[in-house]
N, C-alpha and C. Protein backbone atom coordinates (compact mmCIF):
# COMPACT_ATOMS: atom_id res chain seq x y z
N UNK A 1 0.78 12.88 29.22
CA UNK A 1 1.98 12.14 28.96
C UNK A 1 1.96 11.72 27.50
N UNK A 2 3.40 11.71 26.83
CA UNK A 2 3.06 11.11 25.68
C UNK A 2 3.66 10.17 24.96
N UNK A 3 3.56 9.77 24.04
CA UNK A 3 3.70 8.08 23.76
C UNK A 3 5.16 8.14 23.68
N UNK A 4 5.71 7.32 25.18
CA UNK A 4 6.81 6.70 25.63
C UNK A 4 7.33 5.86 24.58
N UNK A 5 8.59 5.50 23.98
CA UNK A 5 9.37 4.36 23.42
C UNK A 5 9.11 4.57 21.93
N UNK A 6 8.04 5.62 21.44
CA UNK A 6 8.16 5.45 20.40
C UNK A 6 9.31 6.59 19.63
N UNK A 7 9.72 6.19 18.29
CA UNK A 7 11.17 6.36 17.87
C UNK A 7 10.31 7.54 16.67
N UNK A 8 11.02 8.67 16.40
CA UNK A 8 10.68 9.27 15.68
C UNK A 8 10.94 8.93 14.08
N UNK A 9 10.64 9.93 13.29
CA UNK A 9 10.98 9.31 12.09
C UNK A 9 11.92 9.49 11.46
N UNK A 10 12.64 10.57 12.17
CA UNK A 10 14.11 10.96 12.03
C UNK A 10 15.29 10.12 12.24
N UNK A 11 14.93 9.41 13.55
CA UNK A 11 16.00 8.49 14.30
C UNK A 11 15.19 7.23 13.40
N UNK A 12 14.88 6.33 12.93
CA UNK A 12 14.04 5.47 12.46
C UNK A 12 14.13 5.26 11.21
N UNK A 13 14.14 6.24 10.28
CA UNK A 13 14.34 5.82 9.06
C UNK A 13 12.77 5.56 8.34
N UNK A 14 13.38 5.65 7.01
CA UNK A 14 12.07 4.71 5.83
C UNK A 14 12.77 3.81 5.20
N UNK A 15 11.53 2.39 5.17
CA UNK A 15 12.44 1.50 4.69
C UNK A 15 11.29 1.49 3.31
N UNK A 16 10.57 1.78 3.65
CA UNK A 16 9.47 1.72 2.05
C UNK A 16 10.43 2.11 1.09
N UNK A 17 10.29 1.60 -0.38
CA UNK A 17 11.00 2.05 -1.13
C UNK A 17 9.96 3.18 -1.89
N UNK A 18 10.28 4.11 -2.08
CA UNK A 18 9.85 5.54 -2.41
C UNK A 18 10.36 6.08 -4.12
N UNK A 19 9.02 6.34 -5.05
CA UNK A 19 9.48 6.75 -6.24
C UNK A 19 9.99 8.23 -6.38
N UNK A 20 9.94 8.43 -7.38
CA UNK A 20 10.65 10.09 -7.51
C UNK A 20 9.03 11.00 -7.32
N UNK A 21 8.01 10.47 -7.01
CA UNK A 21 6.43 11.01 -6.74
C UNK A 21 6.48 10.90 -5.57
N UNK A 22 7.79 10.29 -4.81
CA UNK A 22 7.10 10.31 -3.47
C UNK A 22 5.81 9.29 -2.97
N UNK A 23 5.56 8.23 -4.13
CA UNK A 23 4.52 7.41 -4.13
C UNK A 23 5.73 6.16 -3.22
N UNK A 24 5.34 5.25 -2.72
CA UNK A 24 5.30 3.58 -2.83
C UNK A 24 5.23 2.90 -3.27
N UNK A 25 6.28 2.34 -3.60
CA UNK A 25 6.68 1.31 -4.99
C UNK A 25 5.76 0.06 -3.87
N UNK A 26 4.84 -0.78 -4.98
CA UNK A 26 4.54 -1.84 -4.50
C UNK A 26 5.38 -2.97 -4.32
N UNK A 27 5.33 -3.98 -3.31
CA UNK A 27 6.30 -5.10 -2.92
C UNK A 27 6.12 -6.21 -2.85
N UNK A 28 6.71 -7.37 -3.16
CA UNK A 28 6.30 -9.00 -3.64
C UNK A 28 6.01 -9.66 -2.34
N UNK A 29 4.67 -10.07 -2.63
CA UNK A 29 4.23 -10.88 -0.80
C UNK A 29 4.87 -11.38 -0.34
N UNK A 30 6.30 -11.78 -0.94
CA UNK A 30 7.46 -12.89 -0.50
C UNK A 30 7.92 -12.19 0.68
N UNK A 31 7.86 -10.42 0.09
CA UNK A 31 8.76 -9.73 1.16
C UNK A 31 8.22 -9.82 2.81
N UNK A 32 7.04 -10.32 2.83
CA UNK A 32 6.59 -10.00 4.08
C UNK A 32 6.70 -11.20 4.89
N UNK A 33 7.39 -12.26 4.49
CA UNK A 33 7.60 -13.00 5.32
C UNK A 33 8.56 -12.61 6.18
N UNK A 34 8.42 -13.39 7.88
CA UNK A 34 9.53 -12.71 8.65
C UNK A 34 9.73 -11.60 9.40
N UNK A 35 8.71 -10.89 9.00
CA UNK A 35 8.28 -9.13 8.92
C UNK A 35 6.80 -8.94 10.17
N UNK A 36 6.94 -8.06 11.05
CA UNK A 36 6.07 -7.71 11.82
C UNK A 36 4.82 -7.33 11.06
N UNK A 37 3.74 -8.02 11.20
CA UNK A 37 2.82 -6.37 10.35
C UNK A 37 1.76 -6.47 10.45
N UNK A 38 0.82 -5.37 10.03
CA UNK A 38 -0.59 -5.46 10.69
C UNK A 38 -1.45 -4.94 9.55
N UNK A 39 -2.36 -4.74 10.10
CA UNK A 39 -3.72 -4.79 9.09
C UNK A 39 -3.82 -2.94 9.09
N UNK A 40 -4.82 -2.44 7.90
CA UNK A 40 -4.81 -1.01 8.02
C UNK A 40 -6.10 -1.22 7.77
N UNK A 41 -6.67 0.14 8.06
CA UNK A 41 -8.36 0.23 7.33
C UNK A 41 -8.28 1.27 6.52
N UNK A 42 -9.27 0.98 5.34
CA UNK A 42 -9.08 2.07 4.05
C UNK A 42 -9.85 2.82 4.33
N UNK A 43 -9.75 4.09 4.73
CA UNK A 43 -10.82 5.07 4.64
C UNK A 43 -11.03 5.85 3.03
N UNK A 44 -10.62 5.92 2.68
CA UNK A 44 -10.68 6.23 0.96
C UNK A 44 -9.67 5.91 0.19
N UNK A 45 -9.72 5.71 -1.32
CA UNK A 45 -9.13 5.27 -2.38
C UNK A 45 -9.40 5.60 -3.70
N UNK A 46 -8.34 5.95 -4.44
CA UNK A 46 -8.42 6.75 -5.85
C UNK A 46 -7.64 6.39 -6.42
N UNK A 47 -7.46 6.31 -7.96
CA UNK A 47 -6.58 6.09 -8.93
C UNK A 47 -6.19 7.41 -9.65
N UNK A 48 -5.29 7.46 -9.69
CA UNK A 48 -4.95 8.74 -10.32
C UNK A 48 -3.25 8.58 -11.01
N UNK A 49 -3.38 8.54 -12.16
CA UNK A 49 -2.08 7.90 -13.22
C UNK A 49 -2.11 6.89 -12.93
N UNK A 50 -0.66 6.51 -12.55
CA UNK A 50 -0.45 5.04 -12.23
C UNK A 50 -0.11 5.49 -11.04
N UNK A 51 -0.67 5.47 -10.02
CA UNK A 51 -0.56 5.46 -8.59
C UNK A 51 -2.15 5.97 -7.72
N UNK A 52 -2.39 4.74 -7.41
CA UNK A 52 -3.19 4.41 -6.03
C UNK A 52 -2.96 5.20 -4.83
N UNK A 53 -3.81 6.31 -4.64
CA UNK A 53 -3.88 7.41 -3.51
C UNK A 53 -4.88 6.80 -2.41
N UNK A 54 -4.43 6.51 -1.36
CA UNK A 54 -5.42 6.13 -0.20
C UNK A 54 -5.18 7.14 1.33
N UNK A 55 -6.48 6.91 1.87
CA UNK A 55 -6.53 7.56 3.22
C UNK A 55 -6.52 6.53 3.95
N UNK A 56 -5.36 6.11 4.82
CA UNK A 56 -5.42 4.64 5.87
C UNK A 56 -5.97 4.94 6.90
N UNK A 57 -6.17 4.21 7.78
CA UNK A 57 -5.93 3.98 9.55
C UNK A 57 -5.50 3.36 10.10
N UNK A 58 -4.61 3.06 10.69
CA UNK A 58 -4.26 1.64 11.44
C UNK A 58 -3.44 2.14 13.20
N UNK A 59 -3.13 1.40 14.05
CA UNK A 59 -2.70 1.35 15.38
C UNK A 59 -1.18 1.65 15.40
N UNK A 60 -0.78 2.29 15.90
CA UNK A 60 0.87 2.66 15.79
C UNK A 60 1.01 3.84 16.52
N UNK A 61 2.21 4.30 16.05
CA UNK A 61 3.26 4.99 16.55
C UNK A 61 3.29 6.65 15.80
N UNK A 62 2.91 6.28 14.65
CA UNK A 62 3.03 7.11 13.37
C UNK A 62 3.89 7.36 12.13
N UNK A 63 5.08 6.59 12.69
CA UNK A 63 6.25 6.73 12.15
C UNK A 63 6.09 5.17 11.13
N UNK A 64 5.43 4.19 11.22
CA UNK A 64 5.49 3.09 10.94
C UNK A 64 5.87 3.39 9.16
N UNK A 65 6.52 2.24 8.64
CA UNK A 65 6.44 2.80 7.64
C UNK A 65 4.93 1.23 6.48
N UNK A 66 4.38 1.85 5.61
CA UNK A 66 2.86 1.16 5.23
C UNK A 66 3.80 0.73 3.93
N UNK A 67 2.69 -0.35 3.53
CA UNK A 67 3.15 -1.15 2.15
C UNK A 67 1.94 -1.89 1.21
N UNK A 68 2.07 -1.93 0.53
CA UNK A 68 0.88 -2.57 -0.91
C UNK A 68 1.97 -3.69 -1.55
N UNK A 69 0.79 -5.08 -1.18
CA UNK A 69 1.97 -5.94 -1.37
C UNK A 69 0.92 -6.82 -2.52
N UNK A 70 1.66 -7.55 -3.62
CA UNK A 70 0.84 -8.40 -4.44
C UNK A 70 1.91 -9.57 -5.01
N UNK A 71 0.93 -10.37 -5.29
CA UNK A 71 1.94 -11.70 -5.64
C UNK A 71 2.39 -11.84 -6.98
N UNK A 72 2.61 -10.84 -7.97
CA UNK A 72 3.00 -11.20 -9.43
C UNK A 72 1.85 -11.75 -9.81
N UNK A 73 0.77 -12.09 -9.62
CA UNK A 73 -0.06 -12.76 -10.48
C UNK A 73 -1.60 -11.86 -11.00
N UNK A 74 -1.45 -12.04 -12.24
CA UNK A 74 -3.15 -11.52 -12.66
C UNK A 74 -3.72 -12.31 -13.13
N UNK A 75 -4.78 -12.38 -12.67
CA UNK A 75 -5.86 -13.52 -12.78
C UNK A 75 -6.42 -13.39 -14.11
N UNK A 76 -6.97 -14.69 -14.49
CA UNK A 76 -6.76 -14.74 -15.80
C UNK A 76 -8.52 -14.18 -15.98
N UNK A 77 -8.65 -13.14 -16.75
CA UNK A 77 -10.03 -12.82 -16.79
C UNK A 77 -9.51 -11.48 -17.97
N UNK A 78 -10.78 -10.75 -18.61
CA UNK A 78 -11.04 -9.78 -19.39
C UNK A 78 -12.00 -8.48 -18.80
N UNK A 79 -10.74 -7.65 -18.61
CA UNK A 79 -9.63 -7.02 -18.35
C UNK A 79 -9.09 -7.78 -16.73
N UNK A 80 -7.29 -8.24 -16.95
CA UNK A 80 -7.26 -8.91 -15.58
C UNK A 80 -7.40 -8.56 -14.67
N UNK A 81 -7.07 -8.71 -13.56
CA UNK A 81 -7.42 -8.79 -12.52
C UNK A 81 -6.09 -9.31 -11.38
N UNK A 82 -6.11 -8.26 -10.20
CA UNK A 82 -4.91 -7.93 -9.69
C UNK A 82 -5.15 -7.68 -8.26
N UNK A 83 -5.00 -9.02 -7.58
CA UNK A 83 -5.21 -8.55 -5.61
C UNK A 83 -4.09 -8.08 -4.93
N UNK A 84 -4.71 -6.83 -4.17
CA UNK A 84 -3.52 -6.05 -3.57
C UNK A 84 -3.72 -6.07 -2.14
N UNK A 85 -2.97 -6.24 -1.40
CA UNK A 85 -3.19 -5.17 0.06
C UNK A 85 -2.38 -4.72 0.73
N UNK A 86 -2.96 -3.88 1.46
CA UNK A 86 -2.04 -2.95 2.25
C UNK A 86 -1.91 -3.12 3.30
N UNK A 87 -0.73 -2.24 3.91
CA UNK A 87 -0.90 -3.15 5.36
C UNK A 87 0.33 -1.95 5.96
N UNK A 88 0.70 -2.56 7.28
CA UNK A 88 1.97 -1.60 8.05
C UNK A 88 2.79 -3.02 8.32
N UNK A 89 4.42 -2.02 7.99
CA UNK A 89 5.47 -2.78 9.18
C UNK A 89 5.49 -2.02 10.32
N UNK A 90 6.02 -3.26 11.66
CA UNK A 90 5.92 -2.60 12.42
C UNK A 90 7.44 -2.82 13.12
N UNK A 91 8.02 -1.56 13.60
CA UNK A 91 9.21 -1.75 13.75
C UNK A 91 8.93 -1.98 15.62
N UNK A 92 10.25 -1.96 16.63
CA UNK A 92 10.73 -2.07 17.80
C UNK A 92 9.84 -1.19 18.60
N UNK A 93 9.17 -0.24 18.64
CA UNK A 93 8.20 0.09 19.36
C UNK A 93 7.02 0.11 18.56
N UNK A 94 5.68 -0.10 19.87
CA UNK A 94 4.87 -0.20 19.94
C UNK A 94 3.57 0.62 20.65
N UNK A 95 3.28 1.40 19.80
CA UNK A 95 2.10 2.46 20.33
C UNK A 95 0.50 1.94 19.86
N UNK A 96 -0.05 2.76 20.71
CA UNK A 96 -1.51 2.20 20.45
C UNK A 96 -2.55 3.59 19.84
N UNK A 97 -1.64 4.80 19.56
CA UNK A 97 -2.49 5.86 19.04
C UNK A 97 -2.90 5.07 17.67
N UNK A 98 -4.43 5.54 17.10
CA UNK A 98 -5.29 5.40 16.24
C UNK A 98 -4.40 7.03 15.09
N UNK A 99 -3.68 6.89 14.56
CA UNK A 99 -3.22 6.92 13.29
C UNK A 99 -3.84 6.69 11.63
N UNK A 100 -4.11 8.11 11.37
CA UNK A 100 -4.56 8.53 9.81
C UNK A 100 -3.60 8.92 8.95
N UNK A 101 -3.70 8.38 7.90
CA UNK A 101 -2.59 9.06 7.43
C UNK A 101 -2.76 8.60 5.70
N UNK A 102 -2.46 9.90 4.63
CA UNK A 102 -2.37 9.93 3.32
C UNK A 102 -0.93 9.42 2.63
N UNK A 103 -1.54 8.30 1.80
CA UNK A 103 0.04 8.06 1.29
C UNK A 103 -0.31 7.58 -0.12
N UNK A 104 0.37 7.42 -1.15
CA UNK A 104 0.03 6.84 -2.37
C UNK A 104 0.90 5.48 -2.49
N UNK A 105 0.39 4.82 -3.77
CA UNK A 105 1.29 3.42 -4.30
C UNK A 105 1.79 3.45 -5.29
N UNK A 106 2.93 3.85 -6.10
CA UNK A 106 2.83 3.55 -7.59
C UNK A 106 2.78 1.94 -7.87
N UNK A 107 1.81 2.14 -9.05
CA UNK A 107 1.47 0.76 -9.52
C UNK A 107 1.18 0.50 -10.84
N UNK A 108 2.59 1.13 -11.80
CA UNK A 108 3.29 1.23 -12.85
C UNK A 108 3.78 -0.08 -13.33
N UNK A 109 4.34 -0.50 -12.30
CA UNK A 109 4.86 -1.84 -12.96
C UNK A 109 4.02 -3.17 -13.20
N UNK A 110 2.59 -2.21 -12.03
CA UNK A 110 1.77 -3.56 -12.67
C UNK A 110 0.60 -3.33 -13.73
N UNK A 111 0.27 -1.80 -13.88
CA UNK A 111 -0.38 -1.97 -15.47
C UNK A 111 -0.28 -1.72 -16.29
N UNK A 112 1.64 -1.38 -16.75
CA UNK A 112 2.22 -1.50 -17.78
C UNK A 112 1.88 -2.81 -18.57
N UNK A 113 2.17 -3.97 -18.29
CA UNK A 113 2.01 -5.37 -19.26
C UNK A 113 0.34 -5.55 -19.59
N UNK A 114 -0.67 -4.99 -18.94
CA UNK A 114 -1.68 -4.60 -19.02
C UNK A 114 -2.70 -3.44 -19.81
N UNK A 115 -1.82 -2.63 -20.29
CA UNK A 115 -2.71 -1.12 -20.03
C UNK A 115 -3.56 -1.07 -21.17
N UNK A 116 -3.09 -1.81 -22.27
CA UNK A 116 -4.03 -1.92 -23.75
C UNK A 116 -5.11 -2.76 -23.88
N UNK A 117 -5.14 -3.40 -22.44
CA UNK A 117 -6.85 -4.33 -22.30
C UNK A 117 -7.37 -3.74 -20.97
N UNK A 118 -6.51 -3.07 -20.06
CA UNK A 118 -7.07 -2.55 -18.68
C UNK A 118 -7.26 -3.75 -17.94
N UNK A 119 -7.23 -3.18 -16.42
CA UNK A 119 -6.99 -3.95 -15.28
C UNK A 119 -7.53 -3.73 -14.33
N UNK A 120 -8.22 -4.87 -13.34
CA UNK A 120 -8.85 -4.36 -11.96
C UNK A 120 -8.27 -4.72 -11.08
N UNK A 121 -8.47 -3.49 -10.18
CA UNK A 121 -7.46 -4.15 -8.83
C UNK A 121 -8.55 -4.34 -7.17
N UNK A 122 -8.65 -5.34 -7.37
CA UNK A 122 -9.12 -5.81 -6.18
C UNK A 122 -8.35 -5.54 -4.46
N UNK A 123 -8.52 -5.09 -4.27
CA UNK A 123 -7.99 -4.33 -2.73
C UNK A 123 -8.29 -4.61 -1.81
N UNK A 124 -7.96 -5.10 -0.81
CA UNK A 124 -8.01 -5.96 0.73
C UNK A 124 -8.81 -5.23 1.38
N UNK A 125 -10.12 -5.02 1.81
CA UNK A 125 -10.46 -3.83 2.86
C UNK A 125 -10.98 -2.75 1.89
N UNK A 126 -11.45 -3.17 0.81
CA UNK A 126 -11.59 -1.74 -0.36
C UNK A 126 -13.07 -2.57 -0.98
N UNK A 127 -14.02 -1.95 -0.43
CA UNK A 127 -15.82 -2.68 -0.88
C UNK A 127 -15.49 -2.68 -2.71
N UNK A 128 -15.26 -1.73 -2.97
CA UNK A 128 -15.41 -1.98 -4.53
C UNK A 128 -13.96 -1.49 -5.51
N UNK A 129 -13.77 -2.50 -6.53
CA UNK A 129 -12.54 -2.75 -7.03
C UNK A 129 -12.03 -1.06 -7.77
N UNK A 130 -10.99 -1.20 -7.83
CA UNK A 130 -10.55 0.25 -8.69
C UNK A 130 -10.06 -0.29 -10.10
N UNK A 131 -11.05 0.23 -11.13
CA UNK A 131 -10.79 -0.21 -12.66
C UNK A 131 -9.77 0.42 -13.18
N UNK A 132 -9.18 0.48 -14.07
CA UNK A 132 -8.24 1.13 -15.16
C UNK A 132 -8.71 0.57 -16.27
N UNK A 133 -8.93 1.61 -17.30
CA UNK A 133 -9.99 1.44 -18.24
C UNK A 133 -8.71 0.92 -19.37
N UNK A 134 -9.27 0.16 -20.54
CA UNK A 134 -8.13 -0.02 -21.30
C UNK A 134 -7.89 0.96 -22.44
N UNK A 135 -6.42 0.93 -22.47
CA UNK A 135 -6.16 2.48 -23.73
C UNK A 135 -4.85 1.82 -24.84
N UNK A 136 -5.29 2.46 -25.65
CA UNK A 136 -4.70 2.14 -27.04
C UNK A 136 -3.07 2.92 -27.65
């Protein structure tokens, strides 16, 4: 049998907002108030340009759509410093398949004001931080 009630991704939609890479624009923690959502586990993570490539896991449906959320703030340190995490919304159904899945973040807008001293990004669920080296 197979997973009853859940909504495809056709009928369902994306509400992530999506760059012209097809990456995930990151979103202001404000947004998640109000909002269903759950925890993911990082199975891998890479920097590559300005966008954060990860391998997730989390409980769902498959269709869910995932998000990298941070509060505007970099901590005041040399090179700053920038907490992120990721996570799923979860829409009107509810499945319990164990769900993998590759997705990226662009995260342009946050080491643009940054990029000439470089920046670390500290990651929810991520043992060791992802640097961006600083460039001139």
């Amino acid at each position: 049998m197979g997973m009853l009630g859940c909504k495809t991704n056709e009928s369902m939609g994306t509400k992530s907002a999506e760059t012209s890479s097809g990456c995930i624009q990151t979103i202001n923690s404000k947004e998640l108030e109000n909002r269903e959502i759950g925890t993911v586990r990082i199975l891998k993570a890479n920097l590559e340009k300005d966008e954060i490539h990860m391998q997730l896991e989390y409980s769902g449906c498959g269709n869910e759509d995932l998000y990298m959320a941070w509060s505007g703030a970099y901590m005041k340190s040399l090179p700053a410093k920038v907490s992120l995490s990721p996570g799923v919304f979860y829409g009107e159904a509810r499945c319990r398949a164990l769900i993998t899945k590759d997705v990226c973040f662009n995260v342009k807008n946050i080491i643009d004001p940054m990029r000439k001293n470089g920046i670390i990004f500290l990651i929810e669920g991520l043992d060791e931080p992802i640097t961006v080296n600083a460039q001139k």
